[in-house]
Protein backbone atom coordinates (compact mmCIF):
# COMPACT_ATOMS: atom_id res chain seq x y z
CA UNK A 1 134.49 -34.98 -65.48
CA UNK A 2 132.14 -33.44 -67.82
CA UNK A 3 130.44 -31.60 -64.74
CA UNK A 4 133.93 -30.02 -63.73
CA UNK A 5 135.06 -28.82 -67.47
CA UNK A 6 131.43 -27.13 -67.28
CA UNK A 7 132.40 -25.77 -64.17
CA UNK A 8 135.80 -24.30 -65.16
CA UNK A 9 134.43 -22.96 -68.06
CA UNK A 10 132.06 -21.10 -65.87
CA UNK A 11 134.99 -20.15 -63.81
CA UNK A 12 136.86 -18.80 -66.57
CA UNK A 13 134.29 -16.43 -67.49
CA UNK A 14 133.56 -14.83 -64.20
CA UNK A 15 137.17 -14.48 -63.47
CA UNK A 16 137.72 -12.19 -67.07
CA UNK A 17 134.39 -10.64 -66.08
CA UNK A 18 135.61 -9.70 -62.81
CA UNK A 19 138.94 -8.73 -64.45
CA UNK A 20 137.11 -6.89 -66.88
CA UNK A 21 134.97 -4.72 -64.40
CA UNK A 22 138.75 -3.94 -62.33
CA UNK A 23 139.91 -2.02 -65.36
CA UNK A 24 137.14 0.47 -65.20
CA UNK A 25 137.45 3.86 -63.88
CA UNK A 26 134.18 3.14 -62.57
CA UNK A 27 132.41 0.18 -61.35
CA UNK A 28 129.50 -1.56 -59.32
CA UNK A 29 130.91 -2.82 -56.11
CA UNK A 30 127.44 -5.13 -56.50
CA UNK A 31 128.86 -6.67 -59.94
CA UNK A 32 132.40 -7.08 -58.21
CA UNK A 33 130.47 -8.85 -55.41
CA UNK A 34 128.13 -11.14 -57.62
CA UNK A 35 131.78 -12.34 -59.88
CA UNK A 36 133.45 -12.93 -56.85
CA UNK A 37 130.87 -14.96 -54.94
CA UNK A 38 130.40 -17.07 -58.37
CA UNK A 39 133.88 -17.78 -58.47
CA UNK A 40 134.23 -19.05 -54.82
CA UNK A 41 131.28 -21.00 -54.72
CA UNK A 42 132.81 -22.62 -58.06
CA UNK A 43 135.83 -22.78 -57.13
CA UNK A 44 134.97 -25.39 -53.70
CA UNK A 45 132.75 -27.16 -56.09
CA UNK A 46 135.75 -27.96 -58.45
CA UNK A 47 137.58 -28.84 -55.03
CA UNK A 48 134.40 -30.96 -53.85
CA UNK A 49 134.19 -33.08 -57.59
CA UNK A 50 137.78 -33.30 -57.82
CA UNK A 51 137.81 -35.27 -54.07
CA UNK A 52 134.71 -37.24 -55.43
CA UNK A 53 136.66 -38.11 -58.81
CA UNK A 54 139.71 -39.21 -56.64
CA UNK A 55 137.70 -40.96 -54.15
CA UNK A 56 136.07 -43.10 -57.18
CA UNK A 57 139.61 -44.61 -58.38
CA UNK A 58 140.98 -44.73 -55.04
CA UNK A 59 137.73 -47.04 -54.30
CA UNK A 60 139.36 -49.67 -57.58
CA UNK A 61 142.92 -50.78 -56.40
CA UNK A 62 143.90 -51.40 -60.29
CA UNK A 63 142.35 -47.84 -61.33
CA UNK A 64 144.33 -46.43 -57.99
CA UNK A 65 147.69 -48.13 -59.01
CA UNK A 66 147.39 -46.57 -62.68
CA UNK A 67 146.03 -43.73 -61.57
CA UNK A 68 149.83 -43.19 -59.05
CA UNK A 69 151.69 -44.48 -62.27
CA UNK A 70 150.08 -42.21 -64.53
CA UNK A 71 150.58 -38.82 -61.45
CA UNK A 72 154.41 -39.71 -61.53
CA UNK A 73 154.65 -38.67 -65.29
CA UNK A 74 156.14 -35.28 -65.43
CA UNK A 75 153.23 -32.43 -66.50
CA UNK A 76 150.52 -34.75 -65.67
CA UNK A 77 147.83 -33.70 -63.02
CA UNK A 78 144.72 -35.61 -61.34
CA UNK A 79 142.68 -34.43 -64.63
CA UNK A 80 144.83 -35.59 -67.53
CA UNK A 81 145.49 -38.52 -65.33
CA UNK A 82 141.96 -39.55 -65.12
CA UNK A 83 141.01 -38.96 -69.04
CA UNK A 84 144.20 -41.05 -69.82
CA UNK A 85 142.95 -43.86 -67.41
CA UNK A 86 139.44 -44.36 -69.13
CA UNK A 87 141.10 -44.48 -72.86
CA UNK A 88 143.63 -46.64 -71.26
CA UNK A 89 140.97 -49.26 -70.49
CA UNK A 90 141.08 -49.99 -74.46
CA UNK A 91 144.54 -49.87 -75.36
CA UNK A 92 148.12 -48.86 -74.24
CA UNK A 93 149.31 -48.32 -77.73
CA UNK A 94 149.88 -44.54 -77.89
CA UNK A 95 150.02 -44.32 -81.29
CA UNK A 96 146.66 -45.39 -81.05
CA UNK A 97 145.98 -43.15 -78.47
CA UNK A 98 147.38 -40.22 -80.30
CA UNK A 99 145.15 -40.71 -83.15
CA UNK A 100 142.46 -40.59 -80.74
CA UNK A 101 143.05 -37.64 -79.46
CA UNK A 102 143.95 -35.87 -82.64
CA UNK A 103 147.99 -35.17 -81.76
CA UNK A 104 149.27 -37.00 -84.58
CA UNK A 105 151.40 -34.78 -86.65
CA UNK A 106 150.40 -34.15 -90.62
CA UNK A 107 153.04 -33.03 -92.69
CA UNK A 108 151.83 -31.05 -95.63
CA UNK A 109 153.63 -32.80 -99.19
CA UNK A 110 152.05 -30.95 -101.89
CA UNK A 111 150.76 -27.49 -103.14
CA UNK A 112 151.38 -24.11 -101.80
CA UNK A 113 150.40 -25.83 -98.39
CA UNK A 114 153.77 -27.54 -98.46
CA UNK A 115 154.84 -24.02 -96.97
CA UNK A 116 153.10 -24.57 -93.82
CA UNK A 117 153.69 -25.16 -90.57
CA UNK A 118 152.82 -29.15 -89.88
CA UNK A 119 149.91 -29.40 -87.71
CA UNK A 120 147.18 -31.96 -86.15
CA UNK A 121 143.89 -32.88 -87.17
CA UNK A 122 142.38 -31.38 -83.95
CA UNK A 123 139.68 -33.74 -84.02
CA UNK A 124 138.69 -36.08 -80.59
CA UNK A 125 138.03 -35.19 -77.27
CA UNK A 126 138.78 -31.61 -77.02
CA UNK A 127 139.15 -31.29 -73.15
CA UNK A 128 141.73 -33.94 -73.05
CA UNK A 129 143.97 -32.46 -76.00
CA UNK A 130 143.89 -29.29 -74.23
CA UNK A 131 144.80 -31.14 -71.04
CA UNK A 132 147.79 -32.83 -72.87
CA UNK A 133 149.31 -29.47 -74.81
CA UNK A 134 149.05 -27.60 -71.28
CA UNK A 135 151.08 -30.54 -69.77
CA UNK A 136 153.51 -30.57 -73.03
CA UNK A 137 153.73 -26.71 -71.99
CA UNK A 138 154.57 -27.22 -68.20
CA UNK A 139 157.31 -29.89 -69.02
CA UNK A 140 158.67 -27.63 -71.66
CA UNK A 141 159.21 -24.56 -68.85
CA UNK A 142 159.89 -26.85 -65.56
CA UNK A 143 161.50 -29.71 -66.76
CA UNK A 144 164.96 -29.62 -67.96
CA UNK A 145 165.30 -32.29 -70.61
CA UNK A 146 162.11 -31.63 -72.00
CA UNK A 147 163.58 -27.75 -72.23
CA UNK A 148 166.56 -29.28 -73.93
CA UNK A 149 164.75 -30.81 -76.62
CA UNK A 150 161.98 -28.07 -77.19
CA UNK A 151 165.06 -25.24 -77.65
CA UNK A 152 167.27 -27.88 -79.85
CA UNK A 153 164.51 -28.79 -82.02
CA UNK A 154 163.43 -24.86 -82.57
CA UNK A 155 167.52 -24.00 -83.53
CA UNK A 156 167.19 -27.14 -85.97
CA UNK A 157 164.27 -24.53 -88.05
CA UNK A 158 161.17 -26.70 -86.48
CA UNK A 159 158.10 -25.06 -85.65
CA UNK A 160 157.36 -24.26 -82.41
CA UNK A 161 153.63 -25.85 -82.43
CA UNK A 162 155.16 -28.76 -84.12
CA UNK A 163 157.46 -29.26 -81.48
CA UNK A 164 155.24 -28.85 -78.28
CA UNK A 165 152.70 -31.51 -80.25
CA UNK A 166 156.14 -33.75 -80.19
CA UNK A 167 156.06 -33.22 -76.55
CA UNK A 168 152.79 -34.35 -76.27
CA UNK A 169 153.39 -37.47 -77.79
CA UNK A 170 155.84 -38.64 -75.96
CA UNK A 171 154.22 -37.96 -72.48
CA UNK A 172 151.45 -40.24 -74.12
CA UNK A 173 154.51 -42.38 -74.99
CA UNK A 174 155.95 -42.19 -71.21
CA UNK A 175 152.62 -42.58 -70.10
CA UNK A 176 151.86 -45.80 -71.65
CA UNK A 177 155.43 -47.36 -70.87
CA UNK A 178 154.86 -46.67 -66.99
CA UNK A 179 151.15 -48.54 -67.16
CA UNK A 180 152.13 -51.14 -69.19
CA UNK A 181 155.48 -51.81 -67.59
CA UNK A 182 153.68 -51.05 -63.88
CA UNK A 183 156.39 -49.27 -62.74
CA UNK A 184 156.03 -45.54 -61.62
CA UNK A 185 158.54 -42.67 -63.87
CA UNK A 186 161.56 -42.12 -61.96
CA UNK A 187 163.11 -38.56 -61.97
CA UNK A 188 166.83 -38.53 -63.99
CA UNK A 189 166.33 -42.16 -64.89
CA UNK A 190 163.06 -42.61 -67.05
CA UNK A 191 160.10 -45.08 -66.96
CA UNK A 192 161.10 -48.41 -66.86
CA UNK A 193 164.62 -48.06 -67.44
CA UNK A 194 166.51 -45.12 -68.96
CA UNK A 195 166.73 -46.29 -72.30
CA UNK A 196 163.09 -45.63 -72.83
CA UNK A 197 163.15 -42.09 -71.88
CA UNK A 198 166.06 -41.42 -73.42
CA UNK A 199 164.69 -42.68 -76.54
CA UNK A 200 161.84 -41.04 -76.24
CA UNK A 201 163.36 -37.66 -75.75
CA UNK A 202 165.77 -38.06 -78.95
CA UNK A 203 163.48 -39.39 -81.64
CA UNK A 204 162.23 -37.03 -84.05
């Protein structure tokens, strides 16, 4: 996994190069060549590893069945899925989890900071807390109660970063119910039963 985030980094950057060398009046068709052979040759071997990575878990039934459990969480992708398995392997607590990552929420009590927007600490694996915000951010435009919440919370005077970092937490929340309970999320009715989502989705 650390091979493909190198990878898409590398991606990244030829892509706004090539983007870059589009907006000029005048270019090198031999630059526009070189950036666009980069980013197909990267772009199969980001295919190629991400085959390799599901071949891998596909090749452990148990790390297969979380692996499906984990893909039928709403926002969450082959990636996320296979950072959350590994930390999964320790524990399924996802308050624990969320410390981990660095998504736990830190009001500000005191000072002129008190002012502030609350934030996280930002600290732990940075590849998987980007993983997990773009996830919070796909849920937040695709799926409907996740919509709900996001827009309710922001009329209610809460920050918008604040909110999509609530988001966040409870996909780790959903995420952990459907491993630990082994049973996949089901759209309109929750992980596990509906109670859980539905709690989920209304605490604060």
């Amino acid at each position: 996994m650390t091979t493909r985030q190198y990878f898409s980094v590398q991606l990244t950057g030829h892509k706004n190069a090539l983007h870059a060398i589009l907006r000029k009046k005048v270019s090198s068709e031999l630059a526009k060549q070189a950036h666009q052979t980069m980013i197909e040759q990267i772009a199969k071997a980001i295919k190629d590893i991400d085959r390799e990575i599901r071949r891998l878990i596909d090749s452990d039934p148990t790390f297969k069945q979380t692996l499906l459990l984990l893909l039928s969480v709403p926002g969450i992708g082959l990636q996320l899925a296979a950072h959350l398995l590994l930390l999964m392997q320790e524990t399924l607590d996802p308050r624990v989890l969320a410390a981990f990552i660095g998504i736990c929420p830190i009001r500000h009590e005191s000072g002129s900071s008190v002012f502030s927007a609350p934030t996280s600490r930002h600290y732990g694996p940075p590849t998987l807390r980007k993983l997990l915000y773009l996830a919070a951010c796909s849920v937040r435009t695709h799926k409907k109660p996740f919509q709900h919440y996001f827009f309710r919370k922001l009329a209610e005077g809460k920050h918008k970063k604040l909110v999509l970092n609530n988001i966040q937490n409870k996909l780790l929340k959903i995420a952990c119910a459907v491993v630990r309970s082994q049973q996949p999320y089901i759209p309109n009715y929750g992980p596990v039963n509906p109670l859980v989502f539905q709690k989920t989705l209304t605490a604060s």
